[in-house]
Protein backbone atom coordinates (compact mmCIF):
# COMPACT_ATOMS: atom_id res chain seq x y z
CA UNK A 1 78.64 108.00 119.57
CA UNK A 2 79.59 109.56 116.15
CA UNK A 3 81.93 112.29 117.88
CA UNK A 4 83.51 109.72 120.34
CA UNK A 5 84.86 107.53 117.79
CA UNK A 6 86.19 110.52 115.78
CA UNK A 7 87.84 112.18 118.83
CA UNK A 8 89.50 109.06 119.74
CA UNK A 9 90.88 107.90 115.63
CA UNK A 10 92.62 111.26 116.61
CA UNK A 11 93.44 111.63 119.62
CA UNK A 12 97.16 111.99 120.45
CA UNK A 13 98.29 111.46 116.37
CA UNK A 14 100.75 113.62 114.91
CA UNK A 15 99.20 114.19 111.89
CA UNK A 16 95.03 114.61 113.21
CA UNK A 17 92.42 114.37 110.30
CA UNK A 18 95.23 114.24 107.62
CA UNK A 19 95.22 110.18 108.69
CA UNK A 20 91.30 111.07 106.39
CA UNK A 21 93.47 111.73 103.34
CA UNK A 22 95.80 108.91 103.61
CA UNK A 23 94.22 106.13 103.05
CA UNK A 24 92.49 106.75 99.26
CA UNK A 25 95.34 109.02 98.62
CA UNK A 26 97.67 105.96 98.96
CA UNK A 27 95.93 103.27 96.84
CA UNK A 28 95.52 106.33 94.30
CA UNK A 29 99.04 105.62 94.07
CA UNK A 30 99.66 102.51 94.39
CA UNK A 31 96.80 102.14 91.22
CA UNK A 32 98.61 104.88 89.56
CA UNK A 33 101.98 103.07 89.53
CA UNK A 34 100.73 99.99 88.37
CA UNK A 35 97.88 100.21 86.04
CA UNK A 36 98.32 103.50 85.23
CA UNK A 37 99.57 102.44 81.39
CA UNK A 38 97.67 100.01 81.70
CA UNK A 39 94.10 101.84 81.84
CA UNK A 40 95.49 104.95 79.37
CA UNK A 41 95.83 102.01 76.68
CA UNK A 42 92.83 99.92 77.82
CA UNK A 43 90.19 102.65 78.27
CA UNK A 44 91.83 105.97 77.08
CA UNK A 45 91.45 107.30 80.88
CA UNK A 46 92.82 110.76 80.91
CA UNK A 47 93.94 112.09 84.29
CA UNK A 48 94.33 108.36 85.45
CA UNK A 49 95.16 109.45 89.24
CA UNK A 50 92.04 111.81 89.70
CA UNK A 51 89.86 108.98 88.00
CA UNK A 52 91.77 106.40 90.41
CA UNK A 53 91.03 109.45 93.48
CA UNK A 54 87.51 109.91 92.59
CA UNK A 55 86.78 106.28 93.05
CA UNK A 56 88.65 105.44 95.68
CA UNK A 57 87.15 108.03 98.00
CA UNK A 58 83.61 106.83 98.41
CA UNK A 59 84.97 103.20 98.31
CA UNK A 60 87.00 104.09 101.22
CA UNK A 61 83.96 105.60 102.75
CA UNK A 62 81.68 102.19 102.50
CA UNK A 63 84.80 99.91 103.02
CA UNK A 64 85.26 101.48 106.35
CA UNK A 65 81.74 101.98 107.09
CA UNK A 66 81.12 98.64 106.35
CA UNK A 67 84.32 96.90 108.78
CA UNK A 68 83.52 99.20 112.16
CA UNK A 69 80.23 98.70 111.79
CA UNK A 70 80.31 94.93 111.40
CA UNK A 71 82.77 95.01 114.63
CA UNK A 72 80.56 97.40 116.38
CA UNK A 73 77.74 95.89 118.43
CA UNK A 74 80.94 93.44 120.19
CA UNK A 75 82.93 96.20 120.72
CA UNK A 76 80.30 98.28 122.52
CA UNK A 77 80.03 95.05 124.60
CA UNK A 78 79.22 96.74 128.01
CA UNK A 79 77.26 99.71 126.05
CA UNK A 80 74.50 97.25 124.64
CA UNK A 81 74.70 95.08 127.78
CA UNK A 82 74.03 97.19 130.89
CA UNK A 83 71.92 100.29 129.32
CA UNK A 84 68.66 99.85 126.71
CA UNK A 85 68.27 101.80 123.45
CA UNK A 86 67.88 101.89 120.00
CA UNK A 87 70.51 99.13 119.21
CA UNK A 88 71.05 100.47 115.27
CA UNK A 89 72.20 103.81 117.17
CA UNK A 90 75.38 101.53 117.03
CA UNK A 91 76.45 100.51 113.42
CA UNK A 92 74.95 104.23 112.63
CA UNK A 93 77.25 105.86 114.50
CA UNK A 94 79.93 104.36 112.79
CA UNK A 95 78.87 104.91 109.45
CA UNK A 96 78.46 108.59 110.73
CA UNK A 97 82.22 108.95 112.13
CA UNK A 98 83.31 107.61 108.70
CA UNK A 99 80.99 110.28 106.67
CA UNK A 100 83.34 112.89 108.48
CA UNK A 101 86.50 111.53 107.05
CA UNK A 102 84.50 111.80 103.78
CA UNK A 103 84.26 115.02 103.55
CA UNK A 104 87.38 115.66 104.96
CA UNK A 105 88.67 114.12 102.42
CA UNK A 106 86.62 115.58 99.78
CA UNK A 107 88.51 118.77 99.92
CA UNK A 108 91.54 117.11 98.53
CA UNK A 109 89.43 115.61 95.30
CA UNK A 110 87.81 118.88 94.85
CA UNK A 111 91.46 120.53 94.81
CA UNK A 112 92.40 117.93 92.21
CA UNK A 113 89.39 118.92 90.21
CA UNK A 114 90.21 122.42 90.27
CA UNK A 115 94.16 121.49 89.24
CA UNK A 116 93.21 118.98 86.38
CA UNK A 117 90.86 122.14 84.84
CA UNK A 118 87.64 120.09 85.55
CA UNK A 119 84.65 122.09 84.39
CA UNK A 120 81.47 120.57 86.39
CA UNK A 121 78.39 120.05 84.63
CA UNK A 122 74.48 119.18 84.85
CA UNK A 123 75.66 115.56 86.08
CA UNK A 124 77.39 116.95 89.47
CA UNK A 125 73.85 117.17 90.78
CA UNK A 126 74.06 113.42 91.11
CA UNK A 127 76.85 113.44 93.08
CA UNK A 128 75.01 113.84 96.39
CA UNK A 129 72.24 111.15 95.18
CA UNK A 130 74.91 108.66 94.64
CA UNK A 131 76.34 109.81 98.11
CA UNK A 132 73.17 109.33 100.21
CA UNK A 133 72.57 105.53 98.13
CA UNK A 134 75.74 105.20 99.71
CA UNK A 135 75.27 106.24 103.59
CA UNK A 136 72.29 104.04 103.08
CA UNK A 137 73.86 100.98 101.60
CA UNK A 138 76.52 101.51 104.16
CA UNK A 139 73.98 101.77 107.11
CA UNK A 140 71.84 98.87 106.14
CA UNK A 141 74.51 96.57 105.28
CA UNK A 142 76.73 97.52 108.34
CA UNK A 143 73.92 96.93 110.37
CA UNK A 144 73.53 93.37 109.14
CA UNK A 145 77.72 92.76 109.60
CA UNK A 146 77.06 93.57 113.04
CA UNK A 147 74.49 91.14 113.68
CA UNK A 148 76.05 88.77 111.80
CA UNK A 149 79.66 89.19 113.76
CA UNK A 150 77.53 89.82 117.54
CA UNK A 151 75.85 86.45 116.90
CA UNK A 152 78.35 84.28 115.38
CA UNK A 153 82.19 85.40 116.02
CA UNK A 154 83.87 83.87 112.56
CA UNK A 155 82.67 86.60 110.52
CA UNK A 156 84.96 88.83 112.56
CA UNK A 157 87.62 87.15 110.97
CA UNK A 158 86.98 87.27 107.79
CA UNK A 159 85.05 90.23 107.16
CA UNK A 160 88.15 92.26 106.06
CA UNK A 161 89.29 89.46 103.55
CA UNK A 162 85.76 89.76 101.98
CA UNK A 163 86.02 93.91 101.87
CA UNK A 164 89.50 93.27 100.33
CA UNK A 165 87.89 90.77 97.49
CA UNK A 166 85.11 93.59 97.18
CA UNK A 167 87.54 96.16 96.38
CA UNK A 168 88.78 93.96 93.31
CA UNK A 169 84.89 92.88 92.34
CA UNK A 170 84.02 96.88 91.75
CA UNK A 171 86.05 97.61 88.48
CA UNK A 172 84.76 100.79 88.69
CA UNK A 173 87.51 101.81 91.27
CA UNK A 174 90.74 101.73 88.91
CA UNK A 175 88.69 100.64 85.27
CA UNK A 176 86.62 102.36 83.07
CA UNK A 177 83.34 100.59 82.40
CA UNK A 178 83.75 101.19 78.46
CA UNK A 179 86.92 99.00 78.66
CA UNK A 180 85.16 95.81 79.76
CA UNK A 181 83.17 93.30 77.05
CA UNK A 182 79.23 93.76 76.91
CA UNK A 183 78.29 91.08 79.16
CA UNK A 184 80.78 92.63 81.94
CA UNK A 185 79.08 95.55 81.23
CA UNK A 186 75.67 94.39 81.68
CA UNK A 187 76.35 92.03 84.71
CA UNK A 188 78.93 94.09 86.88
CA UNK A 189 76.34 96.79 87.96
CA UNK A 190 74.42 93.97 90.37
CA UNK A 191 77.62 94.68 92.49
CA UNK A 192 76.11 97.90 93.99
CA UNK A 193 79.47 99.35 94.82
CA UNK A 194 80.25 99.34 91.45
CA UNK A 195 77.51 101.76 89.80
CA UNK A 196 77.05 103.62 92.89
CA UNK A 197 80.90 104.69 92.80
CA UNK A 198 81.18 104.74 89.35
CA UNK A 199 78.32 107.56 88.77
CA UNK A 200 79.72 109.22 91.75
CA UNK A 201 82.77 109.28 90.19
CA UNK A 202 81.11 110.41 86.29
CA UNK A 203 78.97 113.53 88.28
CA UNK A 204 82.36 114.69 89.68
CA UNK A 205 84.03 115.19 87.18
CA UNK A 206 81.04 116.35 84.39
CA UNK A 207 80.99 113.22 82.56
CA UNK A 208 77.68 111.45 81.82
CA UNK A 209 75.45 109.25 83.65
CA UNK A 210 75.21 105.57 83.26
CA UNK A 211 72.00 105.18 83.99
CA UNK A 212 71.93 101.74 83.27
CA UNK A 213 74.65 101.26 85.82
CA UNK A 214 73.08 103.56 88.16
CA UNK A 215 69.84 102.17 88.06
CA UNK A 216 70.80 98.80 89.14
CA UNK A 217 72.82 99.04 91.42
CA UNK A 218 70.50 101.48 93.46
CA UNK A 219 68.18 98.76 92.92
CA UNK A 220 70.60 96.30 94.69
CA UNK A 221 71.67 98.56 97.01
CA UNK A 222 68.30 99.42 98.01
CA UNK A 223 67.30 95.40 98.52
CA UNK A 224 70.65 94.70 100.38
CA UNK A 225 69.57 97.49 103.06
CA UNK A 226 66.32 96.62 103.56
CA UNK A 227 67.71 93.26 104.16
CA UNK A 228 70.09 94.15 106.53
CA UNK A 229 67.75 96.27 108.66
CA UNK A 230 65.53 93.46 108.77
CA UNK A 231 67.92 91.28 110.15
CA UNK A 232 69.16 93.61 112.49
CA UNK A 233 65.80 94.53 114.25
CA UNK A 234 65.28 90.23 114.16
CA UNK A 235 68.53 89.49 115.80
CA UNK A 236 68.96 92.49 117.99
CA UNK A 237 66.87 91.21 120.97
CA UNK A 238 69.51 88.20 121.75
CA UNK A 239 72.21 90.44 121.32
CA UNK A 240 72.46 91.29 125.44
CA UNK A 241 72.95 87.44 125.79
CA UNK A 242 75.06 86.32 122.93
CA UNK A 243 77.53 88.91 123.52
């Protein structure tokens, strides 16, 4: 299911996986061009567009993970109705077809690494735990959009408009953490996007951990999922009919 949706995102485009780099790479620079001055005066953010790049790749990751797979159970309509099977193979799939634009798109951060001088350190070795917190937060949460949207339709419609405001809610995308007050500081990580990015972000690029930030966010994240998977495996035996 994975490989189909990749092969058709690219079948018959002009440009093929380059469409994987597009996407972070342009709201790298649309960030750049308008808070650029803004952060280098605010939080002293060196490099602004690889900080801005480093975030916006696994956001773009989990943003898109998160709207196929909340559209996917009603767009495999005739998939779920006419042949049985493990129904989260579904919002998986997605999340798996999106992992491969990921790394894709990886290359290009790792390139800016390398041209910015970046020496790694001891804290890229959290890089892939913050990764797999989120393939899991995007699994378990898709899987709950997908419910949600199979069973009742209005979430379809606004599901982007709340992965737009989500965007905004992580500050960890375009704003250091050290520029925000103390409370910001202490509340912000309950949005698990935000510490789950943000370390992911800090292990790239050798700076250190918040482990504060970390901590609760993979706490979050890890609730949200197990959530979501609940819900799924509740809701998934009316799907056939509702859809």
């Amino acid at each position: 299911l994975s490989w189909r949706d990749i092969t058709v995102r690219y079948k018959q485009t002009s440009l093929g996986i380059a469409w994987a780099f597009a996407q972070p790479l342009f709201a790298m620079l649309v960030f750049s061009v308008f808070l650029g001055n803004v952060a280098a005066i605010t939080g002293g953010v060196e490099h602004y567009t690889l900080f801005v790049f480093a975030g916006m790749l696994p956001w773009t990751f989990l943003s898109s993970s998160l709207a196929q797979s909340g559209n996917s159970i009603v767009a495999n309509e005739r998939l779920v109705t006419k042949a049985y099977f493990p129904r989260l193979h579904v919002p998986f799939s997605t999340v798996g077809s999106c992992l491969f634009d990921f790394a894709i798109a990886l290359l290009l951060l790792i390139g800016m690494i390398c041209w910015y001088g970046i020496t790694p350190s001891w804290s890229l070795l959290m890089a892939p735990v913050a990764a797999g917190l989120m393939i899991m937060t995007a699994m378990g949460v898709g899987a709950m959009l997908g419910a949600l949207v199979a069973v009742q339709r209005d979430f379809r419609y606004v599901l982007n408009y709340c992965i737009q405001i989500w965007m905004f809610a992580t500050p960890s995308i375009y704003r250091p953490t050290s520029s925000m007050g103390e409370t910001a500081q202490l509340w912000v990580p309950l949005n698990p996007a935000h510490g789950l990015i943000e370390t992911f972000r800090l292990a790239v690029l050798g700076q250190p951990i918040n482990w504060y930030s970390f901590g609760v966010s993979s706490a979050v994240a890890l609730v949200l999922s197990a959530f979501g998977l609940a819900y799924f495996r509740r809701m998934e035996r009316i799907f056939a009919d509702v859809i």
